[in-house]
Protein backbone atom coordinates (compact mmCIF):
# COMPACT_ATOMS: atom_id res chain seq x y z
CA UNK A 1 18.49 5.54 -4.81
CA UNK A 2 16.63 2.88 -6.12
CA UNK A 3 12.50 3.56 -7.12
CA UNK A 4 9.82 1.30 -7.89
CA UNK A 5 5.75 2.11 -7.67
CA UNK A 6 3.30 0.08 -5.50
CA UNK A 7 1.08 -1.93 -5.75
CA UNK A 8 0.52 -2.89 -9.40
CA UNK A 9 -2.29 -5.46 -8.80
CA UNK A 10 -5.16 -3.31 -6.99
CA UNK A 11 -7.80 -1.10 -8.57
CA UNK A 12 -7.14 -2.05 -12.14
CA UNK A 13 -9.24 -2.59 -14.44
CA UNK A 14 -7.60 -5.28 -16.62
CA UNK A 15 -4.68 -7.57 -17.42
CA UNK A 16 -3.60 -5.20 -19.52
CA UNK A 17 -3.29 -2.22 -18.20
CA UNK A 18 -1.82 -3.80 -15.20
CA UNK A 19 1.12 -5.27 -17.10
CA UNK A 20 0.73 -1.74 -19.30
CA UNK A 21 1.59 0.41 -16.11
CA UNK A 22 4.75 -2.20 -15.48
CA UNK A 23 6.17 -2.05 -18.99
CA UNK A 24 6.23 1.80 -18.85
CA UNK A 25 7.69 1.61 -15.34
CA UNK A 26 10.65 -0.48 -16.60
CA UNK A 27 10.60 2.28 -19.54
CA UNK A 28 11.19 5.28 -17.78
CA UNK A 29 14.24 3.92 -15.26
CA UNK A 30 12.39 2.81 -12.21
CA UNK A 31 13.88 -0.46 -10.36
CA UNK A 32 11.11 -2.31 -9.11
CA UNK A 33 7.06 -2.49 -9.25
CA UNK A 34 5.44 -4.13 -6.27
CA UNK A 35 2.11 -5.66 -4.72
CA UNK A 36 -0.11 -5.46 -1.87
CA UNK A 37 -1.74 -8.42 -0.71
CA UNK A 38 -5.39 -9.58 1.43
CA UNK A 39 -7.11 -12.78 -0.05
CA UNK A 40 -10.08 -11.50 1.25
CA UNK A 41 -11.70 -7.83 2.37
CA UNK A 42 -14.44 -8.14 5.19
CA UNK A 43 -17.60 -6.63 5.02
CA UNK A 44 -17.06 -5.92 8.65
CA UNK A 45 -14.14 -6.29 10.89
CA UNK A 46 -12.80 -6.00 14.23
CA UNK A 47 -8.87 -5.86 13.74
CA UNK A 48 -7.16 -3.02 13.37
CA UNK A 49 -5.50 -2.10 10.58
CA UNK A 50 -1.75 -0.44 11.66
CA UNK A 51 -0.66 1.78 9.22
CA UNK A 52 -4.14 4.10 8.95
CA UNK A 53 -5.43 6.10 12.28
CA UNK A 54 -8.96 5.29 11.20
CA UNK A 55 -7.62 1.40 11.82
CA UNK A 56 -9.37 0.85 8.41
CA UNK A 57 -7.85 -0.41 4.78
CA UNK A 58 -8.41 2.41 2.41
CA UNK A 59 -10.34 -0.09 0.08
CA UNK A 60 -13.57 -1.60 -0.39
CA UNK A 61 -14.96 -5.67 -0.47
CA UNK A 62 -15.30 -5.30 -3.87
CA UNK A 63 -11.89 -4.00 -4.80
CA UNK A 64 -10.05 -5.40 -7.49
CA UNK A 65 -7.02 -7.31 -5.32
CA UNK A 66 -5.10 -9.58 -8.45
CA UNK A 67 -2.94 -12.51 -6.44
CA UNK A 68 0.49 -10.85 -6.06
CA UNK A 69 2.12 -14.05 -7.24
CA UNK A 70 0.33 -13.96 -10.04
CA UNK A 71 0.45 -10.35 -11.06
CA UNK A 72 4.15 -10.79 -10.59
CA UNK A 73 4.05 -13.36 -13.13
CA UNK A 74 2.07 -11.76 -15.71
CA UNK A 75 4.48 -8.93 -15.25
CA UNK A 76 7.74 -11.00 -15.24
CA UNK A 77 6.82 -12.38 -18.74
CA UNK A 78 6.19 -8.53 -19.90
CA UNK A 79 9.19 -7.29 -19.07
CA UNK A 80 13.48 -7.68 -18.68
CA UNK A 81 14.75 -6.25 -15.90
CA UNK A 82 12.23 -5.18 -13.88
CA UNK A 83 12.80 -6.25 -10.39
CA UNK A 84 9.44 -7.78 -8.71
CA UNK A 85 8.29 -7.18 -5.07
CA UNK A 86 5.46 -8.38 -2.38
CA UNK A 87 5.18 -5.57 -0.24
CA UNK A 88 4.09 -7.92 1.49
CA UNK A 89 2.83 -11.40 1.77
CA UNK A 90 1.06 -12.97 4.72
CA UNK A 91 3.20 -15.46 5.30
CA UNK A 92 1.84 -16.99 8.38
CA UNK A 93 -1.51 -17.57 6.82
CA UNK A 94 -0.68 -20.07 3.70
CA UNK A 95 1.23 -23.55 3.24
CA UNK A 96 4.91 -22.75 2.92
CA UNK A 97 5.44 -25.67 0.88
CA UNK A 98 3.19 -23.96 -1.44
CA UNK A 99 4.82 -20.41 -0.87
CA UNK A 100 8.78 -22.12 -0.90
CA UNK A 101 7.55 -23.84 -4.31
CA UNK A 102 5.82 -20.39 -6.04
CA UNK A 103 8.55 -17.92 -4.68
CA UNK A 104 11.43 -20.03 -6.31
CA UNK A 105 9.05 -20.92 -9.56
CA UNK A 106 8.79 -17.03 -9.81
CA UNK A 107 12.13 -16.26 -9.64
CA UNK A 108 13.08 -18.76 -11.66
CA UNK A 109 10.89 -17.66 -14.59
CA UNK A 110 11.41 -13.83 -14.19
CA UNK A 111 15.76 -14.86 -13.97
CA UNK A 112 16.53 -13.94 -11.04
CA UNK A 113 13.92 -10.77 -10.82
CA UNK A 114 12.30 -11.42 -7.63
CA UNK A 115 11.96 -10.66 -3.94
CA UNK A 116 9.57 -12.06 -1.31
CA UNK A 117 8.45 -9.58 1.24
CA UNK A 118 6.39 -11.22 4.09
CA UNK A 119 5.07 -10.49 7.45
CA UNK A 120 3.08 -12.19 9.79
CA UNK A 121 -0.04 -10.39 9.32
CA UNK A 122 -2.78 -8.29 11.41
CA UNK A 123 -6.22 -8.88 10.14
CA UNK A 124 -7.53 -12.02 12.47
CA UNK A 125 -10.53 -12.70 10.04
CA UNK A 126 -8.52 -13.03 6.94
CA UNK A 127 -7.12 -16.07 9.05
CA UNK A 128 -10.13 -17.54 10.17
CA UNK A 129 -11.25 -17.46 6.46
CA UNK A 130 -8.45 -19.81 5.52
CA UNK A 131 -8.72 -21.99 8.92
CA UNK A 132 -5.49 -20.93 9.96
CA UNK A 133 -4.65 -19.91 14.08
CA UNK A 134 -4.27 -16.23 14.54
CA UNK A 135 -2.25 -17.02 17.64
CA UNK A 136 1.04 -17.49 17.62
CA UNK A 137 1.53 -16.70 14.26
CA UNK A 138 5.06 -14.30 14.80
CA UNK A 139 6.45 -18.12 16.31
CA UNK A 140 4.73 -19.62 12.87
CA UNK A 141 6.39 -17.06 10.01
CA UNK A 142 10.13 -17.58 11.67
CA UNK A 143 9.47 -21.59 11.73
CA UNK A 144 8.55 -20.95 7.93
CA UNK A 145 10.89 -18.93 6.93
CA UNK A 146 13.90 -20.91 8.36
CA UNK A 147 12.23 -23.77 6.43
CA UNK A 148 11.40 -22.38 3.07
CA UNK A 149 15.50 -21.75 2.87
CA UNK A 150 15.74 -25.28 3.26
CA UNK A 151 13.65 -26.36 0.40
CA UNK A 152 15.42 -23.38 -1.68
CA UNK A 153 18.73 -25.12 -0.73
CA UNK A 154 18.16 -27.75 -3.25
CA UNK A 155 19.11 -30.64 -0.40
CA UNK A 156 17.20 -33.30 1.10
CA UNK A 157 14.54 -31.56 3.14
CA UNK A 158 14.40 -32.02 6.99
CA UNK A 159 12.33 -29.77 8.81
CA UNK A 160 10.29 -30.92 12.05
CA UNK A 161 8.46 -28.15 14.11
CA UNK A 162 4.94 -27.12 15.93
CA UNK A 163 4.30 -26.31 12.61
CA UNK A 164 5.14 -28.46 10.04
CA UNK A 165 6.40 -31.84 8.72
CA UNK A 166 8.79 -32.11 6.26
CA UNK A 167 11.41 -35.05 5.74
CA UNK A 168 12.72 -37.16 2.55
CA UNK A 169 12.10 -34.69 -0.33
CA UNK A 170 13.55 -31.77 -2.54
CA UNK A 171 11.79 -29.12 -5.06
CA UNK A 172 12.67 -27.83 -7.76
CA UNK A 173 13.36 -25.17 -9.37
CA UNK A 174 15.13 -23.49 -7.46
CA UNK A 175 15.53 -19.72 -7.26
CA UNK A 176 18.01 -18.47 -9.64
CA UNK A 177 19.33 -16.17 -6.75
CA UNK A 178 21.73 -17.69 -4.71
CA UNK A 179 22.01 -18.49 -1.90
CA UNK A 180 17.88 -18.28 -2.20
CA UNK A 181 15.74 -15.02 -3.54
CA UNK A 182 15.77 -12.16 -1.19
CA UNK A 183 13.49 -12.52 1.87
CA UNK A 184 12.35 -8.74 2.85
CA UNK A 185 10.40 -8.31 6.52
CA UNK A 186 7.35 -5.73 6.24
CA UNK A 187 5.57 -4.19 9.76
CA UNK A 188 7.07 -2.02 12.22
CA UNK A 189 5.91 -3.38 15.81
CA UNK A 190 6.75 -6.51 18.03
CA UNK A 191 9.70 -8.17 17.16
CA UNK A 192 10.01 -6.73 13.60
CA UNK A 193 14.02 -5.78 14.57
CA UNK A 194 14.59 -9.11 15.82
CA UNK A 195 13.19 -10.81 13.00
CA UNK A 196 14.62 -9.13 10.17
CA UNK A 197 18.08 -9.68 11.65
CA UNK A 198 17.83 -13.25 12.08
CA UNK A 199 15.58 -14.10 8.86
CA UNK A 200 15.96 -11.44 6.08
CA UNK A 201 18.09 -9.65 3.40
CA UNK A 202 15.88 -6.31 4.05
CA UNK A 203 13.30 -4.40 6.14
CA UNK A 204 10.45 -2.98 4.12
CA UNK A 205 9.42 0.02 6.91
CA UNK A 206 5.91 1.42 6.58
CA UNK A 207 7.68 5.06 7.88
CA UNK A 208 9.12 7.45 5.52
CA UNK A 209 10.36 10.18 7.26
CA UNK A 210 14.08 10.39 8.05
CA UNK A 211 13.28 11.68 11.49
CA UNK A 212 11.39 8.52 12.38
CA UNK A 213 13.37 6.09 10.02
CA UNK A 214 16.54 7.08 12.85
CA UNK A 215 15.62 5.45 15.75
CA UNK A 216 14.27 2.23 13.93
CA UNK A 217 17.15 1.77 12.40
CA UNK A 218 18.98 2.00 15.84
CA UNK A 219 17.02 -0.77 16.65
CA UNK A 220 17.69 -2.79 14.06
CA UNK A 221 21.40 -2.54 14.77
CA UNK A 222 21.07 -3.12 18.06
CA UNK A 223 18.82 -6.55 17.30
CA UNK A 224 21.48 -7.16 14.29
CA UNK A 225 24.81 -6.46 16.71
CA UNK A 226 22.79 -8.86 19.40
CA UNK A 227 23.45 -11.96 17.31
CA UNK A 228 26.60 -10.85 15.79
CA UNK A 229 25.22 -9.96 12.29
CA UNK A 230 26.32 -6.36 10.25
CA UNK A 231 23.44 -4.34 9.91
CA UNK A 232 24.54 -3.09 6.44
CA UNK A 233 23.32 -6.15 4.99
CA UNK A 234 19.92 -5.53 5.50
CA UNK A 235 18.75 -3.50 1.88
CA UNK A 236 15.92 -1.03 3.51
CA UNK A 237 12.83 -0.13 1.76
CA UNK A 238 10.63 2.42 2.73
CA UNK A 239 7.58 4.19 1.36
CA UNK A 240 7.52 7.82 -0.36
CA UNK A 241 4.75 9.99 -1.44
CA UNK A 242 7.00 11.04 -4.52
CA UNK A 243 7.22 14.48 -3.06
CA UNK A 244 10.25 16.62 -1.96
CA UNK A 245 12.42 15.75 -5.37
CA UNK A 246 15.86 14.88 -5.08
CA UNK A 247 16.42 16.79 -1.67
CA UNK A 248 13.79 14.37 -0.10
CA UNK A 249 15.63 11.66 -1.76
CA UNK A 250 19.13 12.46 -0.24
CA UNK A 251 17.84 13.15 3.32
CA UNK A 252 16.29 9.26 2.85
CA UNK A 253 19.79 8.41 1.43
CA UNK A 254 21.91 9.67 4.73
CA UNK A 255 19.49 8.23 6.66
CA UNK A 256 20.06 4.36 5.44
CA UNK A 257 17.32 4.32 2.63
CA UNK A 258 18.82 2.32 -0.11
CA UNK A 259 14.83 2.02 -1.93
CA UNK A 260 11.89 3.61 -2.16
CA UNK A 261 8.74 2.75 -3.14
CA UNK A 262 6.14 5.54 -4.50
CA UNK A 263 2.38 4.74 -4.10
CA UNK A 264 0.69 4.90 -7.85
CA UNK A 265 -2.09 6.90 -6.03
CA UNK A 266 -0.25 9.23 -5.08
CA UNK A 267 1.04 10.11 -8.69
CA UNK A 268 -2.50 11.90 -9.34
CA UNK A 269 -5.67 11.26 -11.42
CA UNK A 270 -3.70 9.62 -14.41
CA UNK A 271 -0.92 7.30 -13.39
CA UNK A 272 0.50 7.19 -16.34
CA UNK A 273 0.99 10.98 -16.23
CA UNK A 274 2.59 10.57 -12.88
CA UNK A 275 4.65 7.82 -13.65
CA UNK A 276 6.08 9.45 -16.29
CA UNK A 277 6.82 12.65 -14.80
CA UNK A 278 8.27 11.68 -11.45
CA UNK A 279 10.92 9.94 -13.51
CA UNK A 280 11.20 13.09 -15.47
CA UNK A 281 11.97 15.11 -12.35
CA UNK A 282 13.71 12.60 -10.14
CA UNK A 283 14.81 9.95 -11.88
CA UNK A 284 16.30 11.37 -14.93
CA UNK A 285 18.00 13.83 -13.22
């Protein structure tokens, strides 16, 4: 089972210890450290967040929120193998020129290290802060995604849709993963199934108990067996509280879990405590 910590780039206080928490992550064994992303945190808003009862993020306006791009970066020039995550992106609010260009430029200057989770996003005023349509914005992250692969192809770009216009042009570099960096789909509502089947190379679920992990996974078979695709090449991802030791681990295991990801805040008071003594008990064992 693979382990990495999210998110890196919230609540700290510095550059340093940022990259500091990283470093010892790669240190003690774990596989991956990864990011949480909002540009902006409302004073007020009306959306509903998904993943909380309250409907509420758990931070503040004033919380410390580091770009995930370029935490990643800071970190990738830290560290070796560390693999880098965005757990995840909002695609369907930003250029994907821009994104196509930083995603490869990432991977290209952590080797290889790097995978670009993405959804389509929830919080309507986050959108309306960057002047970007709220509607239709599940049509707007497949029409990007299908053409970001294109610009990481390394070919003469051609892409015409309701969304963008791209002809006559190539970027460079690209990733160093071939045939492009993985693409991992976050959420777990709408046409999450159907999307990850057609778009990604995994499914970062926001559900990490086997019992409910079952019948998602059915339907992400079922979406992946629709279009003729194996389902066992979608890498899944989910969260764990770091709880339950090895045991909790396996049950993940026989359900499909191939990675999961451990909140820092849940590792207690001193993260570097809890970092270092989860891979103590679970890692090094």
């Amino acid at each position: 089972m693979k382990i990495g910590l999210i998110p890196v780039n919230i609540g700290i206080e510095n550059a340093e210890q940022m990259v500091g928490l990283a470093q010892l992550a790669e240190q003690c064994g774990y596989e991956s450290v990864w990011t949480f992303e909002h540009v902006i945190v409302p004073v007020d808003y009306q959306s509903k967040y998904p993943y909380n009862p309250s409907g509420k993020m758990g931070v503040v306006p004033e919380t410390v929120m580091v770009d995930p791009l370029v935490a990643l970066a800071a970190v990738a020039g830290a560290t070796k193998t560390l693999r880098l995550g965005t757990g995840v992106n909002i695609l369907s609010q930003v250029n994907p020129l821009y994104m196509a260009k930083q995603a490869a430029s990432l991977d290209f200057v952590s080797n290889g290290r790097f995978m670009l989770g993405v959804g389509i996003g929830w919080l309507k005023e986050e959108f309306e802060a960057l002047g970007v349509p709220f509607e239709r914005r599940g049509a707007r992250f497949d029409d990007y995604v299908e053409a970001m692969k294109k610009v990481w192809s390394g070919e003469v770009v051609e892409h015409q849709s309701d969304f963008v216009s791209w002809s006559g042009f190539k970027s460079y570099p690209l990733p160093v993963q071939k045939p492009h960096l993985p693409i991992i789909t976050g959420g777990a509502a709408g046409k999450i199934f159907e999307r990850t089947a057609k778009h990604a190379n995994g499914w970062f679920a926001p559900i990490g108990d086997p019992k409910d992990l079952k019948p998602a996974l059915e339907k992400l078979a079922a979406a992946c067996n629709a279009i003729g695709r194996d389902p066992s090449e979608i890498e899944i991802t989910c969260m764990w509280p770091g709880q339950g030791g090895r045991k909790s681990l396996d049950a993940l295991a026989a359900a499909g879990v191939s990675r999961v990801v451990v909140p820092v805040m849940a590792l207690g008071p001193n993260p570097v405590e809890g970092i270092q003594k989860l891979a103590a008990d679970v890692i090094g064992s």
